[in-house]
Protein backbone atom coordinates (compact mmCIF):
# COMPACT_ATOMS: atom_id res chain seq x y z
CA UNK A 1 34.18 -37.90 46.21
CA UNK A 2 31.44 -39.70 47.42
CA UNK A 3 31.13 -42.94 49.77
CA UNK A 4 27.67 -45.16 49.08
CA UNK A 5 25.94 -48.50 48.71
CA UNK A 6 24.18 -49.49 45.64
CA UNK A 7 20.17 -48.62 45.86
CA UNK A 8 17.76 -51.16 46.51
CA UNK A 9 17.24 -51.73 42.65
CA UNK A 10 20.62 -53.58 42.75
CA UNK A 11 20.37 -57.01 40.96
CA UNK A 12 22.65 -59.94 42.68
CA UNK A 13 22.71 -63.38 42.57
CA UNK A 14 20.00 -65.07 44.95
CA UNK A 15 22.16 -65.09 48.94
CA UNK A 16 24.50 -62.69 47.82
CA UNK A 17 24.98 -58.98 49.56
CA UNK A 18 23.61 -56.01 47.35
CA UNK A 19 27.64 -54.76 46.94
CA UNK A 20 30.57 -56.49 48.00
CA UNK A 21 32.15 -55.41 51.33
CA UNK A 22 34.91 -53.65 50.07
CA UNK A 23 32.82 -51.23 47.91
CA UNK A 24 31.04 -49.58 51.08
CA UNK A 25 34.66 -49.54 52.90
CA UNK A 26 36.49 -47.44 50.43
CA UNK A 27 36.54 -43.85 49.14
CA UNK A 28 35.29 -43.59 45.79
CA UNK A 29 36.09 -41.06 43.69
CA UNK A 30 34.35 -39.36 40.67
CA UNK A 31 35.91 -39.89 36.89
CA UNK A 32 33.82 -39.51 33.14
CA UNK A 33 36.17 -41.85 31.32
CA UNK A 34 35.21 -43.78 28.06
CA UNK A 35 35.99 -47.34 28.28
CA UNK A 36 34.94 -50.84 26.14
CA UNK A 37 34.53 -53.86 28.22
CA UNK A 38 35.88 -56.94 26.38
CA UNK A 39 33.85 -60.18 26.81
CA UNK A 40 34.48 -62.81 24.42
CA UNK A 41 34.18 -61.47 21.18
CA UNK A 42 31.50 -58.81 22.42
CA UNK A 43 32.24 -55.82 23.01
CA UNK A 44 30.37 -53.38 25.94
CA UNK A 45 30.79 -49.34 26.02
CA UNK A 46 30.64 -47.86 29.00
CA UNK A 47 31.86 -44.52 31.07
CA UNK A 48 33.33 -44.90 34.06
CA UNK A 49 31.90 -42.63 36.66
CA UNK A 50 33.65 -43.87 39.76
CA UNK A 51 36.82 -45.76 40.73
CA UNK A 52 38.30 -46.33 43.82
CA UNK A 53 41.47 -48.78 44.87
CA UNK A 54 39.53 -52.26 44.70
CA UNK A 55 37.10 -51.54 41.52
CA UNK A 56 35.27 -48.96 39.56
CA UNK A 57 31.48 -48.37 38.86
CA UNK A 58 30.70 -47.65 34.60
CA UNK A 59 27.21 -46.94 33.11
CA UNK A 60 26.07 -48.85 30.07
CA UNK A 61 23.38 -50.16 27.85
CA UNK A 62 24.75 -53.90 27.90
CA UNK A 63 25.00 -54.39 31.28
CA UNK A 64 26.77 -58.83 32.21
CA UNK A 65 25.86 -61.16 34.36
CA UNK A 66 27.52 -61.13 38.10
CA UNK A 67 30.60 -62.64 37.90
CA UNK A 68 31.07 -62.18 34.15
CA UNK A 69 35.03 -61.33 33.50
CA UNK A 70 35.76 -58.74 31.70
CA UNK A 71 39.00 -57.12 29.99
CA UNK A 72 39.58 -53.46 29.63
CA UNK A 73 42.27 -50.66 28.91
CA UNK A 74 41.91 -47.99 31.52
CA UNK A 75 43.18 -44.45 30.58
CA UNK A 76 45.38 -42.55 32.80
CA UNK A 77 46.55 -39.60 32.91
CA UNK A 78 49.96 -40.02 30.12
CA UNK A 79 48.78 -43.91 29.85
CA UNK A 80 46.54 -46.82 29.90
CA UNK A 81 46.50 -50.05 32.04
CA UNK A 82 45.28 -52.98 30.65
CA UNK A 83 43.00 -54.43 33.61
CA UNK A 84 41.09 -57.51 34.61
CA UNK A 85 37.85 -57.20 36.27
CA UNK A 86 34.54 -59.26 37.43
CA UNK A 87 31.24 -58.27 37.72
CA UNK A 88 30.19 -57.93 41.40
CA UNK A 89 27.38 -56.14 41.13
CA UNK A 90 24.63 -54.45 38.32
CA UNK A 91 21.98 -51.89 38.49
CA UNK A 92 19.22 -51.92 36.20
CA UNK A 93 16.00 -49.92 35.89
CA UNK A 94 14.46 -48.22 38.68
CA UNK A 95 15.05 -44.52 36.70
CA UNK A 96 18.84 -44.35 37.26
CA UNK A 97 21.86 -45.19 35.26
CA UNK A 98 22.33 -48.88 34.43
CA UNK A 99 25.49 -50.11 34.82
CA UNK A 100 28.05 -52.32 36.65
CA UNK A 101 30.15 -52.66 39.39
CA UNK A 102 33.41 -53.97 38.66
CA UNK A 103 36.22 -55.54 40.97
CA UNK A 104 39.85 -55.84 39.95
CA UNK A 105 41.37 -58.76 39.84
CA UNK A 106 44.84 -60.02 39.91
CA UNK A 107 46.67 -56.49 39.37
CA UNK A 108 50.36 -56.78 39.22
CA UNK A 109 52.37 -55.09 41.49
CA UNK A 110 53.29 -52.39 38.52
CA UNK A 111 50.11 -51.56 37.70
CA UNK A 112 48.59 -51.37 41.41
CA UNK A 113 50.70 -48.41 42.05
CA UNK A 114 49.80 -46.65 38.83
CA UNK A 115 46.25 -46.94 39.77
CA UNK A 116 46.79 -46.11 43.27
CA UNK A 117 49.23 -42.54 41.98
CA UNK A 118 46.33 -42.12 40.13
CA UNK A 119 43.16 -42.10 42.27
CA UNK A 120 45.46 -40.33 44.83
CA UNK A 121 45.85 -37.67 42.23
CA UNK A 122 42.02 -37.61 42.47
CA UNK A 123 42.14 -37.25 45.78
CA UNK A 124 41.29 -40.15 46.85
CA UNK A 125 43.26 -43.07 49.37
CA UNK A 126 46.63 -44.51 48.27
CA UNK A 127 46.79 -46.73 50.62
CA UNK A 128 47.01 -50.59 49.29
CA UNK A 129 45.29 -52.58 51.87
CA UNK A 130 42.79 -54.99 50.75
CA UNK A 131 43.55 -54.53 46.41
CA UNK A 132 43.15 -57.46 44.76
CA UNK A 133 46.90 -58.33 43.09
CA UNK A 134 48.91 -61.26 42.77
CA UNK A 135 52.69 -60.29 43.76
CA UNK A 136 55.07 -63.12 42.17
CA UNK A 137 56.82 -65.60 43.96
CA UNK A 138 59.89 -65.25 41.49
CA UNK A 139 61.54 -63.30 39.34
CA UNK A 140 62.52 -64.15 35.69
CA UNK A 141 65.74 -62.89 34.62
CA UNK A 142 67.25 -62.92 31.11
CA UNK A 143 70.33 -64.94 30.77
């Protein structure tokens, strides 16, 4: 497990912080998972060497703009989530792993507390303060 702020040879939009505040706040815990980012038609490999309850850092060649959305399927252990994420912050050069940092966004109460079973397996937080999920307002029910 490891709890840290992006190096100085993080690249963010001019004004904005090197990481967003919730990355610094939050155990992060150490994965190797295999993952392709979809963005548009392209398509990004990357590995996934952190995750914690609001995002997940990956290393890659191709690494998008800030606040470029991306699509994935996240592995677990027995399944796979399909997520939503945004760019929040990229490191490139400087002799270490390029990659990205990747927020969630808009998890659904189902697959929140998959991911949050599974970085607690890790042993890492389950608490869900501060994810980033939209909870319904309704409920559809078949007739």
């Amino acid at each position: 497990m490891r709890e840290s702020d992006p190096d100085a040879s993080t690249v963010v939009p001019e004004g904005r912080d090197a990481a967003p505040a919730w990355y610094s706040r939050v155990s992060r815990q150490d994965l190797a998972v295999q993952i392709e980012f979809e963005v548009g038609a392209l398509l990004v490999d990357a590995t996934v060497v952190d995750i914690s309850k609001g995002g997940l850092f990956a290393v890659c060649e191709t690494v998008m703009r800030v606040d470029t959305e991306v699509e994935f399927d996240l592995p677990l252990a027995g399944e796979t989530l399909h997520l939503l994420g945004r760019v929040v912050w990229t490191r490139e050069g400087e002799g270490r792993a390029e990659g990205m940092g990747i927020q969630f966004v808009d998890l659904d109460g189902v697959s929140q507390a998959k991911l949050l079973a599974f970085i607690a397996k890790l042993g890492g937080e389950a608490d869900d303060s501060e994810l980033s999920y939209t909870e319904p307002d309704f409920v559809l029910m078949d007739e």
